[in-house]
Every structure is written in C-alpha cells, then in structure tokens.
C-alpha atoms as a PDB file:
ATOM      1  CA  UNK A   1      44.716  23.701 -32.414  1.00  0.00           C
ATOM      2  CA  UNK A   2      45.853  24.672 -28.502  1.00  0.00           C
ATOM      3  CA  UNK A   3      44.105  23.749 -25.689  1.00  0.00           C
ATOM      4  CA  UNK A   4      43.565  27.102 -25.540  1.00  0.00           C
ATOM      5  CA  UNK A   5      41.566  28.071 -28.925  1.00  0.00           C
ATOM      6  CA  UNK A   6      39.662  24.652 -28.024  1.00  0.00           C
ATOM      7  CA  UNK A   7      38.032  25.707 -24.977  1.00  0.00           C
ATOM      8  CA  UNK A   8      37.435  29.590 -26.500  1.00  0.00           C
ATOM      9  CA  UNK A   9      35.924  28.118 -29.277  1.00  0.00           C
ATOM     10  CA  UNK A  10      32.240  27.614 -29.177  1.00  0.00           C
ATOM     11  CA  UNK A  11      31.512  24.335 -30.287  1.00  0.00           C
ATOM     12  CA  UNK A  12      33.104  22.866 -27.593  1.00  0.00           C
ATOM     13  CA  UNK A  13      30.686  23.811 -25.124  1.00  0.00           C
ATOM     14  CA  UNK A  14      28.229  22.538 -27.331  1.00  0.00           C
ATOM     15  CA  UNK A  15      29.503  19.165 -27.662  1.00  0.00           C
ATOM     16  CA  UNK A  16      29.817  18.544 -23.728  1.00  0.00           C
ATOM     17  CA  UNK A  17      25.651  20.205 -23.384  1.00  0.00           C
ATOM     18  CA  UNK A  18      24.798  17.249 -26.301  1.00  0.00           C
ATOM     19  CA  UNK A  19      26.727  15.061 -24.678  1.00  0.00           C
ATOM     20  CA  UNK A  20      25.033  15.495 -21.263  1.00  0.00           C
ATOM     21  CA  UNK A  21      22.264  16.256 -22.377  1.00  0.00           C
ATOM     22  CA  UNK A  22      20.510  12.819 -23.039  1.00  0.00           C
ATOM     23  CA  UNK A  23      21.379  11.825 -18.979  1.00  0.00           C
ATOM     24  CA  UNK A  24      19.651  14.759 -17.905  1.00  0.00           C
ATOM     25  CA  UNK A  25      16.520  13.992 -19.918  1.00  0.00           C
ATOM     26  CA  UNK A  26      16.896  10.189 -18.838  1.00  0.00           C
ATOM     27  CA  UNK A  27      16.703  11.254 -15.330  1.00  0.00           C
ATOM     28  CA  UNK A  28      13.502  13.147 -15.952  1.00  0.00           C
ATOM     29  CA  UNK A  29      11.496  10.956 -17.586  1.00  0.00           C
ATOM     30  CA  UNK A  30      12.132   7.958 -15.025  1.00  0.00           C
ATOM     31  CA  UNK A  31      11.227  10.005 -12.350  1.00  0.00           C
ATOM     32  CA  UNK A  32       7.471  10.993 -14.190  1.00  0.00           C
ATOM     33  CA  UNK A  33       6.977   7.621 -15.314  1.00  0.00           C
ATOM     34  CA  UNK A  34       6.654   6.188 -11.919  1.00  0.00           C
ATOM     35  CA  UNK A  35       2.803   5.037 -11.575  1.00  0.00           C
ATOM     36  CA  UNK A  36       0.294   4.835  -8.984  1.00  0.00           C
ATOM     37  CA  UNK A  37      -1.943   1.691  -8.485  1.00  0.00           C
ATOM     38  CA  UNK A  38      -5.590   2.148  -6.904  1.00  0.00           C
ATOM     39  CA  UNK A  39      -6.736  -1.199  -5.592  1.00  0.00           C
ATOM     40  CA  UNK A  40     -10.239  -0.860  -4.532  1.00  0.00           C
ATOM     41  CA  UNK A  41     -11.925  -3.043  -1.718  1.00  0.00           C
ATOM     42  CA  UNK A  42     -15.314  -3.608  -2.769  1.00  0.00           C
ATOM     43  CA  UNK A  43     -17.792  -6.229  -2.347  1.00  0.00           C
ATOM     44  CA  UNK A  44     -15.797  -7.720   0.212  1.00  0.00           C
ATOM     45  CA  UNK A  45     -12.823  -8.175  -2.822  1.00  0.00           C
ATOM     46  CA  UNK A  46     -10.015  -6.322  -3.793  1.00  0.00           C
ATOM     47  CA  UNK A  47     -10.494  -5.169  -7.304  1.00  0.00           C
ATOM     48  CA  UNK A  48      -8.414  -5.853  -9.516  1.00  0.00           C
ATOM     49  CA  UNK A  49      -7.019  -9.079  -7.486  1.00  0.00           C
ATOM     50  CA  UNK A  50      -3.747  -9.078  -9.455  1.00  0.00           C
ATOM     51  CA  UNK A  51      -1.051  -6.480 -10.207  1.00  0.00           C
ATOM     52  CA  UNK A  52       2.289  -6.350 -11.659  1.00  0.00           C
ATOM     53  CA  UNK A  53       4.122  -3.248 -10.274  1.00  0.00           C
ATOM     54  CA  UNK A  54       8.130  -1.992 -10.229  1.00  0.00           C
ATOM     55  CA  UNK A  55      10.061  -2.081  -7.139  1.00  0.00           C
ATOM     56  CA  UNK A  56       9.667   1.202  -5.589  1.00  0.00           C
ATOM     57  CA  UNK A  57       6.134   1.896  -7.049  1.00  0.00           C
ATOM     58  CA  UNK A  58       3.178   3.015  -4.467  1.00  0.00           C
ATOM     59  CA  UNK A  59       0.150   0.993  -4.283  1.00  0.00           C
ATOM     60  CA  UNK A  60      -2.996   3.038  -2.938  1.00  0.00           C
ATOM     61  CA  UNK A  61      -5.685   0.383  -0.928  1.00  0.00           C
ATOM     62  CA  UNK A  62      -9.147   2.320  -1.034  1.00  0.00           C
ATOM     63  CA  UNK A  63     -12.181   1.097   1.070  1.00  0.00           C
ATOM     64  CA  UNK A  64     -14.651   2.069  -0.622  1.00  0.00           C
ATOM     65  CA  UNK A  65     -16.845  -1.017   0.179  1.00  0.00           C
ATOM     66  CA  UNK A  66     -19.845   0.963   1.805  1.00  0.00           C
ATOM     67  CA  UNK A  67     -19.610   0.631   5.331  1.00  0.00           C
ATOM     68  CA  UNK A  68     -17.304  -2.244   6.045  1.00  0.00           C
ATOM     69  CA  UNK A  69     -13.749  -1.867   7.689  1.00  0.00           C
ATOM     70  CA  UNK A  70     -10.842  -3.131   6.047  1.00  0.00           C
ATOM     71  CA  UNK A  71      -7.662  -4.644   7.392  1.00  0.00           C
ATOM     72  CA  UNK A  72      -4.741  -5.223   4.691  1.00  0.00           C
ATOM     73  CA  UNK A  73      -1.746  -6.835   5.850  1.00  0.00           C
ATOM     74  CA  UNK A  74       1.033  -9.178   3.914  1.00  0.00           C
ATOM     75  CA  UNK A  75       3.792 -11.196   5.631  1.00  0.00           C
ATOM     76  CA  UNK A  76       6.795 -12.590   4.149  1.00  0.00           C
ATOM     77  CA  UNK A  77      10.296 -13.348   4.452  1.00  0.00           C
ATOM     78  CA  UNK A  78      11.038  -9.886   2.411  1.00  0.00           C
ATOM     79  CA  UNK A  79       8.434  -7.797   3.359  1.00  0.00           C
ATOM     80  CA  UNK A  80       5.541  -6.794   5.858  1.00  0.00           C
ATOM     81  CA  UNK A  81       2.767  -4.685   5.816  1.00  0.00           C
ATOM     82  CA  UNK A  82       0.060  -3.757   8.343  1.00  0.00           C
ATOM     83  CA  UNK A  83      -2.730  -1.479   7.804  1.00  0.00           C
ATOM     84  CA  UNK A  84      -4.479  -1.274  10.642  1.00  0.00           C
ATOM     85  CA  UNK A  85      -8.408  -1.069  10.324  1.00  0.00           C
ATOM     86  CA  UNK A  86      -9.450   0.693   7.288  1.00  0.00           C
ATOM     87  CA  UNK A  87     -12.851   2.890   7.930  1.00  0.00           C
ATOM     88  CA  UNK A  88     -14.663   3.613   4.618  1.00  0.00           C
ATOM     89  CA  UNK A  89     -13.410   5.342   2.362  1.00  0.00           C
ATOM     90  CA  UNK A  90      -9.702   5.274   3.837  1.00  0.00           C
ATOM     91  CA  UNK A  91      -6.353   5.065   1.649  1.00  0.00           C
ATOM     92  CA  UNK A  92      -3.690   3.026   2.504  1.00  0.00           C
ATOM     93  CA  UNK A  93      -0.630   3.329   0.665  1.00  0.00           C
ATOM     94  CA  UNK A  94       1.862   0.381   0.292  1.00  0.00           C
ATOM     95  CA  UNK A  95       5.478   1.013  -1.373  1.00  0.00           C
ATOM     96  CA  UNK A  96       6.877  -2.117  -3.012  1.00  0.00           C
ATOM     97  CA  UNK A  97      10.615  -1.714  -1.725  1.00  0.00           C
ATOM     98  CA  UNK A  98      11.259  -5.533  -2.713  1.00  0.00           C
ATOM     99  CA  UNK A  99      11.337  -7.597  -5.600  1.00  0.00           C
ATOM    100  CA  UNK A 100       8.847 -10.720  -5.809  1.00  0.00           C
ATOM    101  CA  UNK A 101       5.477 -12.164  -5.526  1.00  0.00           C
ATOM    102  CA  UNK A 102       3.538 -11.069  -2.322  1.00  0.00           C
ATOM    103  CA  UNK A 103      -0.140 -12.020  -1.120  1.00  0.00           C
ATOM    104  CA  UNK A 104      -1.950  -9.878   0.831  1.00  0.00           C
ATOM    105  CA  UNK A 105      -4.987 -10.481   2.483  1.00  0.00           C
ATOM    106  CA  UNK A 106      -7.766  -8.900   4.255  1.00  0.00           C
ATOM    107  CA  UNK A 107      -7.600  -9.834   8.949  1.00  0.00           C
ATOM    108  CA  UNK A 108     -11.488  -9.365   8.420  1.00  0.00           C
ATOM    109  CA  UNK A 109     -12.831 -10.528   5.314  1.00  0.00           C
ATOM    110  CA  UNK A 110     -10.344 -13.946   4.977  1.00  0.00           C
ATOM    111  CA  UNK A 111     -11.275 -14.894   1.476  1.00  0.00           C
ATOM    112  CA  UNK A 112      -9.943 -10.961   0.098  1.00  0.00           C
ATOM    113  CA  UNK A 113      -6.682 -11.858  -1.729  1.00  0.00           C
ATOM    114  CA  UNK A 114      -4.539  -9.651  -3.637  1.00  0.00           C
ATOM    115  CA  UNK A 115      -1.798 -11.299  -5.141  1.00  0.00           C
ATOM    116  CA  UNK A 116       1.097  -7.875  -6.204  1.00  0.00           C
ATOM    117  CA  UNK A 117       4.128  -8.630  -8.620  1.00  0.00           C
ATOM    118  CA  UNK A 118       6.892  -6.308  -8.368  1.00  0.00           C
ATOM    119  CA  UNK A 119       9.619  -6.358 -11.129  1.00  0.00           C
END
C-alpha cells in the first residue's frame, strides 16, 4: 500500500488517537488524584499527629482550637515553614515540595508535634 492510500485511509488516524489516547487520560487522572490533608489544631494538639503525603501535595493547618493562636513552623536542612500566628479558625496551607520526614511544631504550645511523611 503507498504512503499515500495509508494516510487517506481511515484507520490510520484511528490507530495514532488509541495510541495517544491512554497518555492523555494518564495525565488527567494524576492531576484529580492529588489530595488535600486537613490537620486540625485542637486541644492544644494537632489532630491527626501523623501523615503520609506525596511530594507536591498541600497540607491545610486549621485552628480551630476555640480561642487559642497557633504558630506552625518546621525547620530542616530541606525545608522551612513559618506560619506566623494563627487566629482561630485560620488555614494555613503547607506544600510538601521535598521528599522526607519533617516535624513540625507549634512556637506557642511546645508539646504540639506533627510528624508529615512525604513520598
């Protein structure tokens, strides 16, 4: 058959969308599948106090621990974080941009520790 008839003939087309096709559904579906963690502060705690998330995931620090400020930070050799005081009922949102095991901890309340995995 010529290289011609080949690309006039339908088929052809169809074979390149099915071959394409499961990338472009790949790429979808990782980009949905992304979570978001809510870690709340309560009882002068974080709750839950351990979490396994994926590098790049978003993790959401709510105060929701009546009418006690908050101050979430985390220092390592890889990565820093600094909230700032936390009023009730303030979000803070952390994105896990490195791999590892990081402990953060509350500047007010020094007993709060959250201890975040990201794979």
């Amino acid at each position: 058959m010529s290289l011609h008839r080949v690309l006039r003939h339908p088929t052809f087309y169809a074979a390149i969308i099915a071959a394409a096709l499961p990338s472009l559904i790949g790429v979808g579906v990782a980009s949905v599948s992304s979570k978001e963690y809510v870690v709340s502060q309560i009882g002068q705690a974080f709750n839950p106090a351990l979490l396994t998330v994926r590098r790049g995931e978003t993790v959401q620090i709510l105060n929701d621990d009546g009418d006690l400020l908050h101050h979430v930070y985390l220092e390592s050799s890889d990565f820093n974080f600094d909230s700032g005081d936390q009023g009730p009922g303030s979000k803070t949102a952390i994105t896990f941009s490195k791999v590892g095991t990081f402990e953060l901890l509350c500047a007010i309340h020094p007993k709060m520790r959250l201890i975040v995995t990201v794979k």
